[in-house]
N, C-alpha and C. Protein backbone atom coordinates (compact mmCIF):
# COMPACT_ATOMS: atom_id res chain seq x y z
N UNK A 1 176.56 162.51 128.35
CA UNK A 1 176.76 161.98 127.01
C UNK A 1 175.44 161.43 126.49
N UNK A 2 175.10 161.70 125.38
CA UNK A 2 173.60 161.47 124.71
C UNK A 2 173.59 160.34 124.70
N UNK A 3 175.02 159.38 123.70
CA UNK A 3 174.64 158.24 123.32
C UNK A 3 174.04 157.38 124.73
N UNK A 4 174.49 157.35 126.17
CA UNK A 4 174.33 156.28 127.18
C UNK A 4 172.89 156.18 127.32
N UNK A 5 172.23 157.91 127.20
CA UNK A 5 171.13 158.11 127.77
C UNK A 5 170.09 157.34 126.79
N UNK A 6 170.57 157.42 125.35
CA UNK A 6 169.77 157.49 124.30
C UNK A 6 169.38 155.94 123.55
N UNK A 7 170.73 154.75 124.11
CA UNK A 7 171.00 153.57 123.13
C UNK A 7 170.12 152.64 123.49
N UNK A 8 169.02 152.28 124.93
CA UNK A 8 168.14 151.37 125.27
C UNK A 8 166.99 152.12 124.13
N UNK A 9 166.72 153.53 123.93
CA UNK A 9 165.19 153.95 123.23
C UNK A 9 165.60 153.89 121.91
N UNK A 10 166.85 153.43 121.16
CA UNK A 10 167.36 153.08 119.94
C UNK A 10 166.66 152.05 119.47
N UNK A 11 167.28 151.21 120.68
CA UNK A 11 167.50 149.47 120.28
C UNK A 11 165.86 148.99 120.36
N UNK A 12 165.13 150.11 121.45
CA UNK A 12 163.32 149.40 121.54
C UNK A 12 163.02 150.03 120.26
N UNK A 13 163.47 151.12 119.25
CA UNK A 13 162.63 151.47 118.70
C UNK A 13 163.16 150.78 117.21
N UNK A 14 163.79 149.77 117.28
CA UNK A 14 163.97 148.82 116.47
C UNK A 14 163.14 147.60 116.80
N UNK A 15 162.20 147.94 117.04
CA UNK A 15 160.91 146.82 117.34
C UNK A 15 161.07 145.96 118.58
N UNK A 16 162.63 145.77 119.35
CA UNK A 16 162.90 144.88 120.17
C UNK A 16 161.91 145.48 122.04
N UNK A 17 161.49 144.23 122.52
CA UNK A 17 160.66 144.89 123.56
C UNK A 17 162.02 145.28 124.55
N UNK A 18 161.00 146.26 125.86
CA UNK A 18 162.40 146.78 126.77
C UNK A 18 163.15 145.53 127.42
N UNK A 19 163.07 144.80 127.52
CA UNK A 19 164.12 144.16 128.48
C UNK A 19 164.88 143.92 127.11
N UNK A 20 164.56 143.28 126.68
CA UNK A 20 165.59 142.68 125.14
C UNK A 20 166.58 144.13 124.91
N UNK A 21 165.36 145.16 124.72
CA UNK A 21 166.42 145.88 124.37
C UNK A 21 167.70 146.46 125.50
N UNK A 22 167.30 146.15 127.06
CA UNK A 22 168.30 146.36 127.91
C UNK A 22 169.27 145.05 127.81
N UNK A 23 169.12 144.11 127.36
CA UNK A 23 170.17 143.30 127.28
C UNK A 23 171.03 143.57 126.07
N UNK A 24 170.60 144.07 125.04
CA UNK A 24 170.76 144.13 123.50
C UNK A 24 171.95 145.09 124.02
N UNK A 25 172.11 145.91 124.93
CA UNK A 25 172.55 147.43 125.18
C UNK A 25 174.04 146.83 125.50
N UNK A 26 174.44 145.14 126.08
CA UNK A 26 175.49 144.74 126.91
C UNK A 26 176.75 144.70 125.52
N UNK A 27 176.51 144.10 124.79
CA UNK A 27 177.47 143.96 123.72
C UNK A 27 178.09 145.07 123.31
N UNK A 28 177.33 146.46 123.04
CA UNK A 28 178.10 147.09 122.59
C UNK A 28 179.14 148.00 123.56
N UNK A 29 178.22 148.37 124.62
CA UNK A 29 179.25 148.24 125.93
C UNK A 29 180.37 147.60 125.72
N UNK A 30 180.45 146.22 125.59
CA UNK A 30 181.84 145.20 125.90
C UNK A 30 182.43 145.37 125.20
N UNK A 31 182.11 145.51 123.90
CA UNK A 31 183.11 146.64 122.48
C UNK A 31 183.53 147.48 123.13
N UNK A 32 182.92 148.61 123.25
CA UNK A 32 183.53 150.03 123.68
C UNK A 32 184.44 149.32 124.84
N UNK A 33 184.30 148.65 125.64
CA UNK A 33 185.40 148.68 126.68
C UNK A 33 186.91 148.12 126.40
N UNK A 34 186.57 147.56 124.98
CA UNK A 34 187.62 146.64 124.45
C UNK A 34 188.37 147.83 123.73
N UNK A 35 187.41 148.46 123.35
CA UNK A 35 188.46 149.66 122.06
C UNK A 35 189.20 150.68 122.91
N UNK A 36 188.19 151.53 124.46
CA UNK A 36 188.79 152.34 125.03
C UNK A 36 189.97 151.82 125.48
N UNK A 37 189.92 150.68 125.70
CA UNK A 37 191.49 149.95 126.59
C UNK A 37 192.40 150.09 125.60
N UNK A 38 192.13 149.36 124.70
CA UNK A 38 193.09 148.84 123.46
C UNK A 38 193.80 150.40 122.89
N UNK A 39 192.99 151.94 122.70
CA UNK A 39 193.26 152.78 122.05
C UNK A 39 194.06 153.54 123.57
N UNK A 40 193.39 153.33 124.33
CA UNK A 40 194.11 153.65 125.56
C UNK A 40 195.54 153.82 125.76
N UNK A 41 195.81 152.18 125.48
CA UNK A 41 197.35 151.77 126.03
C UNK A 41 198.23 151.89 124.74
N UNK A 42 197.00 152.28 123.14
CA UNK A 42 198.33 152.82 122.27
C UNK A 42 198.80 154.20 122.35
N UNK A 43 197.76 154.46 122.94
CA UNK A 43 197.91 156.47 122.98
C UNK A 43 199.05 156.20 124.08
N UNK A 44 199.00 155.64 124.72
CA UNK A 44 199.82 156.18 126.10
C UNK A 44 201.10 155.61 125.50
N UNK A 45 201.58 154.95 124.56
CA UNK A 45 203.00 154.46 124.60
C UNK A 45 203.46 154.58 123.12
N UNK A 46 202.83 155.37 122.80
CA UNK A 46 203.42 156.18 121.67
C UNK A 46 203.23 157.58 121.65
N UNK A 47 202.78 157.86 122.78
CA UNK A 47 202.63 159.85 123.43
C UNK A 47 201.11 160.47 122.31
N UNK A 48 200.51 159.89 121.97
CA UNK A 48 200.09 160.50 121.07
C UNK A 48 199.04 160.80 121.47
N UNK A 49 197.56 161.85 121.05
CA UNK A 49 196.62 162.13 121.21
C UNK A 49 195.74 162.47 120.50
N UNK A 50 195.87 163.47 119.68
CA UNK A 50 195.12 163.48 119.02
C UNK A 50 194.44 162.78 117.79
N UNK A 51 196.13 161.62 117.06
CA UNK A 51 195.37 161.25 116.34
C UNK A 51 194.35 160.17 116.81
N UNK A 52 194.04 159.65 117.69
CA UNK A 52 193.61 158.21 118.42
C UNK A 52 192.05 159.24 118.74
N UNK A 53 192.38 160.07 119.22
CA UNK A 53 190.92 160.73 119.24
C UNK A 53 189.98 161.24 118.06
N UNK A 54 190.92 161.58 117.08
CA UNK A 54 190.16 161.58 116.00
C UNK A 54 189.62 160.58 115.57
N UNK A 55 190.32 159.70 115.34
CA UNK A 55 190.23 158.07 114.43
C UNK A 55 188.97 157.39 115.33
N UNK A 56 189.13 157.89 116.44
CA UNK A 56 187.82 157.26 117.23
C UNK A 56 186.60 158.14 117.20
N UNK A 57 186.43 159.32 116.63
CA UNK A 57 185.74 160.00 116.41
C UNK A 57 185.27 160.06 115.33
N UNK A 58 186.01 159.49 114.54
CA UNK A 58 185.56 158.91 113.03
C UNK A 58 184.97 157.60 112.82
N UNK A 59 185.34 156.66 114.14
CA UNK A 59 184.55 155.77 113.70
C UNK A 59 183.27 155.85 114.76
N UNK A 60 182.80 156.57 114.96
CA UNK A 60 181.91 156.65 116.01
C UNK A 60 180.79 157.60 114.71
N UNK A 61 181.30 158.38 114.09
CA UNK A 61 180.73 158.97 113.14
C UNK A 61 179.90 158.21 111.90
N UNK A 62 180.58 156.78 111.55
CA UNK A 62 180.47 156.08 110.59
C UNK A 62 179.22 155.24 110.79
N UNK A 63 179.12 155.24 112.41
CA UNK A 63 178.14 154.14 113.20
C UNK A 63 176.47 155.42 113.13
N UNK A 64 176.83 156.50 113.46
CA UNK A 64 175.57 157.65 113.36
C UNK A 64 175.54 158.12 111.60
N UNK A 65 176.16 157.82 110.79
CA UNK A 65 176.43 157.86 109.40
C UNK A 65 175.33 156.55 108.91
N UNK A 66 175.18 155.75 109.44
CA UNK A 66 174.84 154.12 109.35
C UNK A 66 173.12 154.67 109.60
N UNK A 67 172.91 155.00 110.68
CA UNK A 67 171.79 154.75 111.69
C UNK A 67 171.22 156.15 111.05
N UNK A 68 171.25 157.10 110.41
CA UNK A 68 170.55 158.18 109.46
C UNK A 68 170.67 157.77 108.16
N UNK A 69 171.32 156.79 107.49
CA UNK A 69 171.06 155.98 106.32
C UNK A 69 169.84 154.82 105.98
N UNK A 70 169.88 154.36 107.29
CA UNK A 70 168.62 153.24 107.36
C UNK A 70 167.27 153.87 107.46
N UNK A 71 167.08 153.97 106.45
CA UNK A 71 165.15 154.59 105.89
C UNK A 71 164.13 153.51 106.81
N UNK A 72 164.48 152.44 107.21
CA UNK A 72 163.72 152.06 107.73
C UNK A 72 164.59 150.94 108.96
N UNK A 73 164.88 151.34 109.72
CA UNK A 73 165.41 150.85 111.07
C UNK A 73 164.48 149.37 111.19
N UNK A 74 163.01 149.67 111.56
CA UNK A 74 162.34 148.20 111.65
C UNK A 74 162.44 147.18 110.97
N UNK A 75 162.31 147.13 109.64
CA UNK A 75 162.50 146.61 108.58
C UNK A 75 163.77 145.86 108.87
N UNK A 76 165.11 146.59 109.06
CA UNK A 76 166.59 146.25 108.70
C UNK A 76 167.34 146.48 110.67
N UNK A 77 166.69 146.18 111.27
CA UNK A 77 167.57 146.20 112.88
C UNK A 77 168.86 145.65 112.74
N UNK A 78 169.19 144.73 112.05
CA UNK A 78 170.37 144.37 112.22
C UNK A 78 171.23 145.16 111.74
N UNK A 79 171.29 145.70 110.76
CA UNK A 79 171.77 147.13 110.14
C UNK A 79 171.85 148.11 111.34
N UNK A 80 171.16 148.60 111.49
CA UNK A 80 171.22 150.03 113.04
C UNK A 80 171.36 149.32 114.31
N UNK A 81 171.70 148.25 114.00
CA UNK A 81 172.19 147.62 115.57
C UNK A 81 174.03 147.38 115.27
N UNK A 82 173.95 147.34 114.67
CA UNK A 82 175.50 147.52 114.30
C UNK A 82 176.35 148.62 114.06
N UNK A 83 175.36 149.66 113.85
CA UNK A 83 175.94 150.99 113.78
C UNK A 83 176.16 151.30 115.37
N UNK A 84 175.66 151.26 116.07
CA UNK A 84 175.59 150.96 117.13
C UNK A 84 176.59 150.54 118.05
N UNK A 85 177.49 149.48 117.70
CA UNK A 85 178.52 148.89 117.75
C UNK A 85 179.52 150.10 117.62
N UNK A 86 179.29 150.92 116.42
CA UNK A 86 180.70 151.75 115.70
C UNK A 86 180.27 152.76 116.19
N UNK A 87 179.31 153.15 117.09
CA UNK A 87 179.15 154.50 118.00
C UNK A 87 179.68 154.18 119.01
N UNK A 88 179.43 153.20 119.90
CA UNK A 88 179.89 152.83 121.63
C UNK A 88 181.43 152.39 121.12
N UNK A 89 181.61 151.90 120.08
CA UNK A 89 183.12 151.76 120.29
C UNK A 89 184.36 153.24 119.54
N UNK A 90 183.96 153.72 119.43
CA UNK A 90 184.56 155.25 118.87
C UNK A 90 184.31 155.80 119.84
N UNK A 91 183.09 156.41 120.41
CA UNK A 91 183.03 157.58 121.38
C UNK A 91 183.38 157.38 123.07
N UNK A 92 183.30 156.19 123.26
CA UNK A 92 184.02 156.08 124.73
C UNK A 92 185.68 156.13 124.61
N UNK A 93 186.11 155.72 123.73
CA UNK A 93 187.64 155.91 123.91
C UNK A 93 187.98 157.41 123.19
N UNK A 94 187.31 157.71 122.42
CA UNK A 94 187.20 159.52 122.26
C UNK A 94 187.67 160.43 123.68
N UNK A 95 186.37 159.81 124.26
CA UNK A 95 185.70 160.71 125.29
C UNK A 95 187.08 160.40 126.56
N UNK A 96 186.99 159.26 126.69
CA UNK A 96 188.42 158.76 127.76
C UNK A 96 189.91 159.73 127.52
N UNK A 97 189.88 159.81 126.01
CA UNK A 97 191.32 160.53 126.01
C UNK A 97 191.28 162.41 125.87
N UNK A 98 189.69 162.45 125.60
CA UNK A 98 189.62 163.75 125.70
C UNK A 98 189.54 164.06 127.58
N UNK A 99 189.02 163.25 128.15
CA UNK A 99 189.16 163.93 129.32
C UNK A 99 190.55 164.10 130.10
N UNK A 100 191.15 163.18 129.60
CA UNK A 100 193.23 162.57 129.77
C UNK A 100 193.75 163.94 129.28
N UNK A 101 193.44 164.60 128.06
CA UNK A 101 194.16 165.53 127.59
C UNK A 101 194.82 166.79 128.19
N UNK A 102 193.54 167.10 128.69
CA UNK A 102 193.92 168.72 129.89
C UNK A 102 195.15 168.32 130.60
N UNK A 103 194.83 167.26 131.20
CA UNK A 103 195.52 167.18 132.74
C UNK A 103 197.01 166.79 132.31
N UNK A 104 196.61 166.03 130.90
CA UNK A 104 198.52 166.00 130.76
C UNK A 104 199.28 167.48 130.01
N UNK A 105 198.31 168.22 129.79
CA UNK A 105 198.88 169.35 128.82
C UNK A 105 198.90 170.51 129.95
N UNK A 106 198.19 170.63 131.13
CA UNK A 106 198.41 171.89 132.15
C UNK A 106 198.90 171.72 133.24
N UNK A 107 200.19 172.50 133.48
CA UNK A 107 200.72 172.09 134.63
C UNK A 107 200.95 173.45 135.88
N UNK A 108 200.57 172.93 136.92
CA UNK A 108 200.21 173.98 137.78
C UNK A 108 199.33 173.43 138.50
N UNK A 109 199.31 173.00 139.88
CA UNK A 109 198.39 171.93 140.28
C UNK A 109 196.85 172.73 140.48
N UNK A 110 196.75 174.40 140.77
CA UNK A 110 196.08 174.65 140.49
C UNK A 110 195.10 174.82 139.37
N UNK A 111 196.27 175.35 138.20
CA UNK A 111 195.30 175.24 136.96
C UNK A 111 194.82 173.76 136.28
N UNK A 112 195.76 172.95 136.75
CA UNK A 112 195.35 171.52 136.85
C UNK A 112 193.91 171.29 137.01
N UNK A 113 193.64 171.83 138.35
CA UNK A 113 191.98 171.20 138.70
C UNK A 113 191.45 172.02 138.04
N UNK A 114 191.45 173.52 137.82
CA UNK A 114 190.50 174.20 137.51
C UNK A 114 189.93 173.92 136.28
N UNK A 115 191.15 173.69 135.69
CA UNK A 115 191.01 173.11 133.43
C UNK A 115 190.11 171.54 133.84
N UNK A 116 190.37 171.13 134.60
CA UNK A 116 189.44 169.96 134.87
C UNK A 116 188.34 169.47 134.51
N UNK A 117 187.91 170.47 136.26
CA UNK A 117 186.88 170.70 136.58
C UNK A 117 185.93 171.55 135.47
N UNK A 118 186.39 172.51 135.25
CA UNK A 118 185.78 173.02 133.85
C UNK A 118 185.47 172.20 132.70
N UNK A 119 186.33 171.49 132.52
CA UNK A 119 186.03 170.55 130.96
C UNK A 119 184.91 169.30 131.23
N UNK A 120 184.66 169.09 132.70
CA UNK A 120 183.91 168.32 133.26
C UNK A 120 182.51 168.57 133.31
N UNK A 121 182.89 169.62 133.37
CA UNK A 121 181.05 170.52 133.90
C UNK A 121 180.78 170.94 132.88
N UNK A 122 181.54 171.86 131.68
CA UNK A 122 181.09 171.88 130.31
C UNK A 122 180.39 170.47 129.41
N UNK A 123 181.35 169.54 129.60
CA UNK A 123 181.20 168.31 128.98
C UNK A 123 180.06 167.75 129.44
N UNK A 124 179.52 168.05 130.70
CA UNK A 124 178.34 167.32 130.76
C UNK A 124 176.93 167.76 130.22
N UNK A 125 177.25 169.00 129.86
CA UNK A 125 175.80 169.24 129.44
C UNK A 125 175.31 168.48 127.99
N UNK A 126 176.47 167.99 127.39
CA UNK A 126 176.24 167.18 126.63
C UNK A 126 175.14 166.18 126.99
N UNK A 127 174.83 165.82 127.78
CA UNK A 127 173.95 164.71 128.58
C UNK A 127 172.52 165.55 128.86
N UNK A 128 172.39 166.44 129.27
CA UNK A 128 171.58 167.28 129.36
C UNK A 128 170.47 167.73 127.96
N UNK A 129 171.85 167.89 126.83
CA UNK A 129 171.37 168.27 125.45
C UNK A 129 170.76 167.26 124.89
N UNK A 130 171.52 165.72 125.26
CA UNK A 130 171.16 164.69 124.72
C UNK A 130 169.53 164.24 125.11
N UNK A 131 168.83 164.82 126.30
CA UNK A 131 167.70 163.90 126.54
C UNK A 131 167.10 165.23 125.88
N UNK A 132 166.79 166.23 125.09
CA UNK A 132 166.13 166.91 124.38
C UNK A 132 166.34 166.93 123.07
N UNK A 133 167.42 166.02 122.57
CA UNK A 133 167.52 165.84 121.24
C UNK A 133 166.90 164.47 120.57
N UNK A 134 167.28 163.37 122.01
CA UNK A 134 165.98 162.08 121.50
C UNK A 134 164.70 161.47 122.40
N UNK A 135 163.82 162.66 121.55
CA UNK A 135 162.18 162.30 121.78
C UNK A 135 161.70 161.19 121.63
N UNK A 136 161.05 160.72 122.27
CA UNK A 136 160.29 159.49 121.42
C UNK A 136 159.38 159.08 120.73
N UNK A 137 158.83 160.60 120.43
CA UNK A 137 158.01 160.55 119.02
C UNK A 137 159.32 160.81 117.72
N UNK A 138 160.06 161.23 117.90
CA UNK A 138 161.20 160.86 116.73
C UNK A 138 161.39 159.57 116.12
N UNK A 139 161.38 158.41 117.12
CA UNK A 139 161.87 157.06 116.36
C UNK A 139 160.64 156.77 115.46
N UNK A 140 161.30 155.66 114.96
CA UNK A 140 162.47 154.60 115.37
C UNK A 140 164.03 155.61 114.25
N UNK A 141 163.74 156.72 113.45
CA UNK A 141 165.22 157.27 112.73
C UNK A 141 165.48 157.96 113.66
N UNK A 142 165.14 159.14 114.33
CA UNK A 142 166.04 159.97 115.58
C UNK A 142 166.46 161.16 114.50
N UNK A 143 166.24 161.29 113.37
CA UNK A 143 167.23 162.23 112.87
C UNK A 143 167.92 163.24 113.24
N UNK A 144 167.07 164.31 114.22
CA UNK A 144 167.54 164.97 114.80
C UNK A 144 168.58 164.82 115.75
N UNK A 145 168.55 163.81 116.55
CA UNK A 145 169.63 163.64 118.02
C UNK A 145 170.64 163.08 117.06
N UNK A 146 170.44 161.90 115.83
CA UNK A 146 171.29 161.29 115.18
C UNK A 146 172.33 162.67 114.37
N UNK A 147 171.86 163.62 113.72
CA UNK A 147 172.48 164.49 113.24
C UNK A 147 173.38 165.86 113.97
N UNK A 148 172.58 165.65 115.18
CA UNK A 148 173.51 166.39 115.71
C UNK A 148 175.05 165.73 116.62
N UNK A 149 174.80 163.97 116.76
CA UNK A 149 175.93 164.04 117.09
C UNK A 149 176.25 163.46 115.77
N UNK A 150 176.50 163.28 114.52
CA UNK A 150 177.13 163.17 113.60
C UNK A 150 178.12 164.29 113.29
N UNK A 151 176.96 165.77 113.30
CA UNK A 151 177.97 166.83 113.47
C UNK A 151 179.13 167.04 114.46
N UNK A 152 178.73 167.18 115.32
CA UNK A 152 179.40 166.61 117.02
C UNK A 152 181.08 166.37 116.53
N UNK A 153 180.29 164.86 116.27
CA UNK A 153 181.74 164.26 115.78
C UNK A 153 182.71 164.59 114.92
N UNK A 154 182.01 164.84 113.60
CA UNK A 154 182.83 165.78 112.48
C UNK A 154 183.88 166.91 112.95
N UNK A 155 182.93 167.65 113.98
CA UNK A 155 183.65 169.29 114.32
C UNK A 155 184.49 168.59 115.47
N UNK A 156 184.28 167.39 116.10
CA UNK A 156 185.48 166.97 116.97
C UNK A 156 186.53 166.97 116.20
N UNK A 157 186.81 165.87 115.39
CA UNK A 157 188.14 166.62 114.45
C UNK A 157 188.42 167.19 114.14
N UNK A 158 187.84 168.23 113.48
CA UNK A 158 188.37 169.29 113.13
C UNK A 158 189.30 170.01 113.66
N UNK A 159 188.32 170.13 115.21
CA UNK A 159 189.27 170.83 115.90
C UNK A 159 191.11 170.13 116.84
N UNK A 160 189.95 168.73 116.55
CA UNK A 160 191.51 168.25 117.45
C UNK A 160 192.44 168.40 116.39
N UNK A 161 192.45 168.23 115.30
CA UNK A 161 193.31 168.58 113.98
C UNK A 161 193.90 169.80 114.48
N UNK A 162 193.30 171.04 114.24
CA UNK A 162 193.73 172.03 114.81
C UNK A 162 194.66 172.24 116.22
N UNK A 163 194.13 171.84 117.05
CA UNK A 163 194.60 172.20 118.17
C UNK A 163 196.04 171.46 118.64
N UNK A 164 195.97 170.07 117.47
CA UNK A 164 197.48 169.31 117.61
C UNK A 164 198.32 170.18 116.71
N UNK A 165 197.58 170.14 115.61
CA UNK A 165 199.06 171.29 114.90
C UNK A 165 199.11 172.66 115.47
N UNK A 166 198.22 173.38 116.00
CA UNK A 166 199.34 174.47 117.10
C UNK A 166 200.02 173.92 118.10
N UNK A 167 199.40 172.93 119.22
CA UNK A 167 200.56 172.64 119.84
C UNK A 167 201.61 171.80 119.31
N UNK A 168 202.06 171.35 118.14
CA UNK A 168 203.03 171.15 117.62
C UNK A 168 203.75 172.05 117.27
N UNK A 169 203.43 173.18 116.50
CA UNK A 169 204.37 174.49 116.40
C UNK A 169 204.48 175.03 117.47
N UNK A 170 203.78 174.96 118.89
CA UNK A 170 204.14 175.75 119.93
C UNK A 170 205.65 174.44 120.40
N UNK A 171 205.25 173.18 120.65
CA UNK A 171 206.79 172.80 120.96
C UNK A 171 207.81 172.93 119.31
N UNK A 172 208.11 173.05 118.37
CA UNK A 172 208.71 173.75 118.04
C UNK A 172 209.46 174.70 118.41
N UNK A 173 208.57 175.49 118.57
CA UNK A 173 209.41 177.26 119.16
C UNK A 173 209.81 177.26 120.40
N UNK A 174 209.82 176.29 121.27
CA UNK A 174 210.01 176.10 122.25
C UNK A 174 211.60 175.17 122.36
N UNK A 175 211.07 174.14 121.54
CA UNK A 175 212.85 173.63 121.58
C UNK A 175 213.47 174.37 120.67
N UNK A 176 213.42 175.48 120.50
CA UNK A 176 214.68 176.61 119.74
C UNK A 176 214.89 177.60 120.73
N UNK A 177 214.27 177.63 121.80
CA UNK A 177 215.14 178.42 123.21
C UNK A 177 214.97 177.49 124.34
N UNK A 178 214.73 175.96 124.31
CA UNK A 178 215.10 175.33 125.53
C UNK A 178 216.49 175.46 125.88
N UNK A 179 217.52 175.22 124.94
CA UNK A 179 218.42 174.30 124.53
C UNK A 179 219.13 175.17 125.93
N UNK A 180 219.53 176.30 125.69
CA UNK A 180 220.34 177.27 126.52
C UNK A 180 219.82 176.81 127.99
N UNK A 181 218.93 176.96 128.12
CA UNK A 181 218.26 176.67 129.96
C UNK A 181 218.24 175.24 130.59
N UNK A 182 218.41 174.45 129.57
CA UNK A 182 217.79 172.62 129.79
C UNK A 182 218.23 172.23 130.99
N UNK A 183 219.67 173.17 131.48
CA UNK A 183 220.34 172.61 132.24
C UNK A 183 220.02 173.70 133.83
N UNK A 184 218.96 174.38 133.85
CA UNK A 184 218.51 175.16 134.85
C UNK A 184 218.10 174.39 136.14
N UNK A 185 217.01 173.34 136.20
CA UNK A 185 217.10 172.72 137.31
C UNK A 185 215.09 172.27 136.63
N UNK A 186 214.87 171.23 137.12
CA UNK A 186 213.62 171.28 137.33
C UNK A 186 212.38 172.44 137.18
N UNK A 187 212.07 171.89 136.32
CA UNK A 187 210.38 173.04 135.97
C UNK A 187 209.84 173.56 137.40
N UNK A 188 210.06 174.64 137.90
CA UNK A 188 208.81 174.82 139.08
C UNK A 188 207.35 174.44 138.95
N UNK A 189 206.46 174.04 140.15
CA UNK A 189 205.28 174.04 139.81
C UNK A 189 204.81 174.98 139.41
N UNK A 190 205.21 176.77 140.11
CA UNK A 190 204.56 177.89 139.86
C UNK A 190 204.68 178.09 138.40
N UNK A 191 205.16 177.71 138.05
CA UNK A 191 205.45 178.02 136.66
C UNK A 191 205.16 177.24 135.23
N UNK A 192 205.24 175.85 135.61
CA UNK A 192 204.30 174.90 135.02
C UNK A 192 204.59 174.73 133.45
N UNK A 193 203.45 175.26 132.64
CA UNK A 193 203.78 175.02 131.45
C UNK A 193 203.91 175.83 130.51
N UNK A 194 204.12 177.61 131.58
CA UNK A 194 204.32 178.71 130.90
C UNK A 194 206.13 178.24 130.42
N UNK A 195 206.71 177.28 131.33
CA UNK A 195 208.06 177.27 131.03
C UNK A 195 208.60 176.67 129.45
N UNK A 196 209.26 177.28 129.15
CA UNK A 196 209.66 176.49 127.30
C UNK A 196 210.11 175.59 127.74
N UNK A 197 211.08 174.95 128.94
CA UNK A 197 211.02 173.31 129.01
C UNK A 197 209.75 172.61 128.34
N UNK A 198 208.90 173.12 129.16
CA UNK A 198 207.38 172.09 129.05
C UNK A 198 206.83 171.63 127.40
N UNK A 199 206.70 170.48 127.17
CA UNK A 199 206.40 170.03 125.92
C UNK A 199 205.14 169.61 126.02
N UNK A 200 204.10 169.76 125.71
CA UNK A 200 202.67 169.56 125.37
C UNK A 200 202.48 168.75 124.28
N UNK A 201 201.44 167.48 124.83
CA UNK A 201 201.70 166.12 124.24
C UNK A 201 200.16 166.75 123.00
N UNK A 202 200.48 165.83 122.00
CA UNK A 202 199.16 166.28 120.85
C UNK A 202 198.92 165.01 119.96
């Protein structure tokens, strides 16, 4: 993930020296841990997913929306230190329920790990992309690393938009031929979530 790699060469290139700026780095941490929990335990007890991932993807957007608005970061730190705030607290609870998602939507203990493990190893190159998107002849604006996860974020919704309203019409069509079988016995594992029992959470 860019932002972890990227938020100490933010906060120095808002004039603050490195240690300051490694302490500067604790607060918004303690946000994000407050929002992933808090969005956490609403997703989980109202079944929901996608919209909590969006909404956190939007406000994570608003915070890199902030921090490519400030023409002059040095000048105004308190300004891009707060955007800051609305990045670490949007994209960790994003990121928490996007990784939650697979594992509650595939069932098959094999395809289980494999959808995993895949979304794991894809997802990280994000981290990879991130230390070539913020140089440090870029600061103190970043535009580049800043704009690409602005985009990032944008096309995150989009698609989770998408991908909840098909699996909403897929359970649809599904409870219009459960009804007859409901009473068959338990979902096999082999069979998982090819079965129209299976309802896929969104």
């Amino acid at each position: 993930m860019s932002f972890g790699n990227s938020q100490p060469t933010i906060i120095t290139n808002l004039g603050f020296k490195a240690a300051t700026a490694q302490l500067l780095t604790v607060p918004p941490y303690a946000f994000a841990f407050g929002t992933t929990v808090g969005v956490a335990v609403l997703s989980e007890r109202l079944g929901k997913r996608a919209v909590f991932i969006g909404s956190s993807a939007l406000f994570a957007a608003i915070g890199y929306a902030i921090l490519l608005g400030n023409t002059d970061p040095v000048a105004r730190p308190g300004l891009s230190y707060a955007a800051v705030f609305f990045a670490a607290g949007g994209i960790y609870p994003a990121t928490a329920l996007v990784l939650s998602w697979p594992t509650i939507n595939v069932s098959g203990q094999t395809k289980r790990a494999t959808s995993t493990a895949m979304q794991i190893s894809i997802g990280n190159l994000g981290a990879v992309l991130g230390t070539q998107l913020y140089r440090s002849h870029d600061g103190p604006r970043f535009i580049v690393g800043h704009s690409f996860a602005l985009g990032y974020l944008l096309a995150n919704v989009v698609v989770v938009t998408i991908l909840a309203f098909v699996l909403k019409n897929e359970n649809k069509k599904r409870a219009a031929i459960a009804e007859e079988i409901k009473d068959v016995g338990e979902i096999p594992d082999w069979k998982g979530d090819s079965d129209p029992r299976w309802r896929f959470e969104y």
